[in-house]
C-alpha atoms as a PDB file:
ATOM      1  CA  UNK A   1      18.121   3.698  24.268  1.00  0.00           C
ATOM      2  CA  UNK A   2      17.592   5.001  27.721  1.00  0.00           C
ATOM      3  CA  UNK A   3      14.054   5.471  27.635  1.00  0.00           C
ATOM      4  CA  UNK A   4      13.059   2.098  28.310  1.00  0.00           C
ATOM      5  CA  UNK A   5      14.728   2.233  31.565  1.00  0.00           C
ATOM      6  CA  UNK A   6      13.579   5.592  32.170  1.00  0.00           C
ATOM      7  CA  UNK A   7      10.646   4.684  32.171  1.00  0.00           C
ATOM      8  CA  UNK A   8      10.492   1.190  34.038  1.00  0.00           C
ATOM      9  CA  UNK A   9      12.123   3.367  37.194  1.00  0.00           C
ATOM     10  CA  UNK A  10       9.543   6.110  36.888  1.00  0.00           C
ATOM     11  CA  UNK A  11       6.436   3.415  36.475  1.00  0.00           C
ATOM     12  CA  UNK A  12       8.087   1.669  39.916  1.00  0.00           C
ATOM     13  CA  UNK A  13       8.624   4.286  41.804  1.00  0.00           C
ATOM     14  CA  UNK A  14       4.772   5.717  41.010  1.00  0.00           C
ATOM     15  CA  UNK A  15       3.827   1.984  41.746  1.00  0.00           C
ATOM     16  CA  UNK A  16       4.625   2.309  45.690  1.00  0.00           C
ATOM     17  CA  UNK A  17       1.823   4.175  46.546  1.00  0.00           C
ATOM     18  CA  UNK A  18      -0.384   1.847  44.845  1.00  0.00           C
ATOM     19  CA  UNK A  19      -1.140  -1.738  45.502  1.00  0.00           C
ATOM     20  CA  UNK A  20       1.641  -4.700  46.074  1.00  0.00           C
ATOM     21  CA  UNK A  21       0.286  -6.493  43.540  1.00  0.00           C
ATOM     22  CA  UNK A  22       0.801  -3.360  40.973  1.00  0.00           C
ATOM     23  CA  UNK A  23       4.155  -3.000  41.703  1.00  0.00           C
ATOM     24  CA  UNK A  24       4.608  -6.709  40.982  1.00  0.00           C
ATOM     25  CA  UNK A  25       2.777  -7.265  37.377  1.00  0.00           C
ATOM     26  CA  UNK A  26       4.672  -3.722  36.466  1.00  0.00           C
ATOM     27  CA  UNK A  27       8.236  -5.185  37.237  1.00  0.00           C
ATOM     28  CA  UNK A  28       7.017  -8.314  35.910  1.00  0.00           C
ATOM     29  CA  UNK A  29       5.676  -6.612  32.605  1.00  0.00           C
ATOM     30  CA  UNK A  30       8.744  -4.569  32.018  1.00  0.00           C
ATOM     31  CA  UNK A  31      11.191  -7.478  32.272  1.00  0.00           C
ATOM     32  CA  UNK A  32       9.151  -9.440  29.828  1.00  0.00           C
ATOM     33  CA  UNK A  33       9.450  -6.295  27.432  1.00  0.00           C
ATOM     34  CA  UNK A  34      12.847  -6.221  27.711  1.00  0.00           C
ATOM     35  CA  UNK A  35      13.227  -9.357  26.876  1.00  0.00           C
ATOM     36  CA  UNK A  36      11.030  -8.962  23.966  1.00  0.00           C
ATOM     37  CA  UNK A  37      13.390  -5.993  23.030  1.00  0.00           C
ATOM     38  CA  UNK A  38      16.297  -7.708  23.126  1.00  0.00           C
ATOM     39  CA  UNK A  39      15.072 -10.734  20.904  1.00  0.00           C
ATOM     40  CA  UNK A  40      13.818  -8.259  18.687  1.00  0.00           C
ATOM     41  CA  UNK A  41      16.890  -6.170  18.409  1.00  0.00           C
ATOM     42  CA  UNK A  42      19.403  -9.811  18.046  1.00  0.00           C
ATOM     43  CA  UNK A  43      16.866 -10.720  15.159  1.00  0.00           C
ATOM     44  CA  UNK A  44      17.066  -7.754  13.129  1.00  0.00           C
ATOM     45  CA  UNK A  45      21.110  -7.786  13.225  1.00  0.00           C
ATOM     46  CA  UNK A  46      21.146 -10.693  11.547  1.00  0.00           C
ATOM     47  CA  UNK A  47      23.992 -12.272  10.065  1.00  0.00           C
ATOM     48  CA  UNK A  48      27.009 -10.116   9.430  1.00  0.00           C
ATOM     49  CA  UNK A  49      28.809  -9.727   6.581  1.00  0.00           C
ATOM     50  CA  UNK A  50      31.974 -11.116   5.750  1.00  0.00           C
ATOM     51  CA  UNK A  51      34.476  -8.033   6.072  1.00  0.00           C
ATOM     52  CA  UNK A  52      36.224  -9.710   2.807  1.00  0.00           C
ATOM     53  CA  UNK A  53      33.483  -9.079   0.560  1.00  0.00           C
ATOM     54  CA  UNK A  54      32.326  -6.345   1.856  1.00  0.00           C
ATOM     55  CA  UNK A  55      34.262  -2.989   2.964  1.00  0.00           C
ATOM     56  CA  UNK A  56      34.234  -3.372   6.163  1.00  0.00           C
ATOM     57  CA  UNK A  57      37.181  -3.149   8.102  1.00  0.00           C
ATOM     58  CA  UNK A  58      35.148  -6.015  10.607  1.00  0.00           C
ATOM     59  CA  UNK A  59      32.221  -7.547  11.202  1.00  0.00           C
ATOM     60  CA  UNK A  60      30.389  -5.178  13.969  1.00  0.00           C
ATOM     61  CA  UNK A  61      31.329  -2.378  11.233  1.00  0.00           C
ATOM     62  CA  UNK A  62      29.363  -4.538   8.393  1.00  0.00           C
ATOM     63  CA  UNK A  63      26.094  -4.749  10.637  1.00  0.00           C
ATOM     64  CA  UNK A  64      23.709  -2.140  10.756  1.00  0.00           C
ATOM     65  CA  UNK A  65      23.772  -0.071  14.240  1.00  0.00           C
ATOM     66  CA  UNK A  66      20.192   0.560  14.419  1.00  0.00           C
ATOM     67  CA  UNK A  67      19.353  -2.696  15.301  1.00  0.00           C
ATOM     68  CA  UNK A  68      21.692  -2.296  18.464  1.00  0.00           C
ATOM     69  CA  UNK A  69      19.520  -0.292  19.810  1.00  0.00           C
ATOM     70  CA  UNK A  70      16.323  -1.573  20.769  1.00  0.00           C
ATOM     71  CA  UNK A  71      19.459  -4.762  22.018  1.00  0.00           C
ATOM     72  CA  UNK A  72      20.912  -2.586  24.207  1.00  0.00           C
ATOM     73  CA  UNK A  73      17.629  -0.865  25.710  1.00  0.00           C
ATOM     74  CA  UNK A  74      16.338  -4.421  25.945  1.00  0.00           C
ATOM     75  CA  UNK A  75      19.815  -5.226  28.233  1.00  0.00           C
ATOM     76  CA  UNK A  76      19.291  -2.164  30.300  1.00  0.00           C
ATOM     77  CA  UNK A  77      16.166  -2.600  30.925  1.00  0.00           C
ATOM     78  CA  UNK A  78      16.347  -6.049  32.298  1.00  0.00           C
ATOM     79  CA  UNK A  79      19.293  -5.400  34.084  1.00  0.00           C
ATOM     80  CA  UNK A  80      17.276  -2.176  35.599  1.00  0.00           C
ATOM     81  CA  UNK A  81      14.274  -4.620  36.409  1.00  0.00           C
ATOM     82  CA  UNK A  82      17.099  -6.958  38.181  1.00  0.00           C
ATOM     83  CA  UNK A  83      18.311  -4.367  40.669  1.00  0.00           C
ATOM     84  CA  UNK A  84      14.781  -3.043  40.840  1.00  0.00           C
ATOM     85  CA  UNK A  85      13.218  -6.709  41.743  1.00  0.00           C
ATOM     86  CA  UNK A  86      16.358  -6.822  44.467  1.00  0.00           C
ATOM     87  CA  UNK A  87      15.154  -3.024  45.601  1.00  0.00           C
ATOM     88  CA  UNK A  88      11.863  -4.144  45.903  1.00  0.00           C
ATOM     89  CA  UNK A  89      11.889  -7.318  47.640  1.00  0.00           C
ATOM     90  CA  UNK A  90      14.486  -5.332  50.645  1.00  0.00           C
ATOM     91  CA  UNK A  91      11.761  -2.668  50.276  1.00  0.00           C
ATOM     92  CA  UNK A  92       8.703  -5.269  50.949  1.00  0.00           C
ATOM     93  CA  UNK A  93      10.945  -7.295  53.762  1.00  0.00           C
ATOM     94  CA  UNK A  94      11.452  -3.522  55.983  1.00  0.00           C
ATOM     95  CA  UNK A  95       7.473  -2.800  55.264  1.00  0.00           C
ATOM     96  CA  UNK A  96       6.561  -6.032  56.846  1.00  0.00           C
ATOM     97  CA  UNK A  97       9.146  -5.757  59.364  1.00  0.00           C
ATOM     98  CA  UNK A  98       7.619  -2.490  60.507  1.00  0.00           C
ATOM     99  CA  UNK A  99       3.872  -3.996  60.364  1.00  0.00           C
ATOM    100  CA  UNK A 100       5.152  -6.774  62.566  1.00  0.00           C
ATOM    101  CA  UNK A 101       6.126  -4.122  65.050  1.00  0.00           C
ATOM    102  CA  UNK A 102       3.617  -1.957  64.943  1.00  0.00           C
ATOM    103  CA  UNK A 103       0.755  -4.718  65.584  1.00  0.00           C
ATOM    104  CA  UNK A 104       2.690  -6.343  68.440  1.00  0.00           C
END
């Protein structure tokens, strides 16, 4: 479950010392995977079963809990490419700050 994130912060952080563009289509990339996770991982819950019938004593007991987690990776990763994408955009704001001052 934490390897998604894991490795979106370790594939940023390496993308700094490479081009801007890099760094963007990475972030980019990753947040479209972990949206892809999390559809993936809300599709194979599918409906639960009524506790009733089944016994369950309720209905997040009656679903399988493998399928949570490629849903919860998928909702830690995009919330890890959120803070990233607010890291990085303070990050790219100082670098241009400090080109700005060193060419003037």
């Amino acid at each position: 479950m934490f390897i998604l994130p894991a490795v979106i912060v370790v594939g940023w952080i390496l993308s700094w010392w490479g081009a801007r563009r890099v760094r963007w289509i990475l972030l980019s990339a990753a947040a479209v995977v972990s949206v892809l996770c999390v559809v993936i991982g809300w599709h194979a819950m599918g409906p639960p079963a009524d506790p009733r019938t089944v016994s369950c004593s309720s209905t997040w007991a009656c679903m399988d809990p493998t399928s949570l987690y490629p849903f919860a990776a998928g909702l830690l990763g995009f919330g890890c490419c959120f803070v990233l994408l607010i890291i990085a955009i303070v990050g790219e704001a100082i670098l241009i700050c400090r080109r700005r001052r060193i060419s003037d």
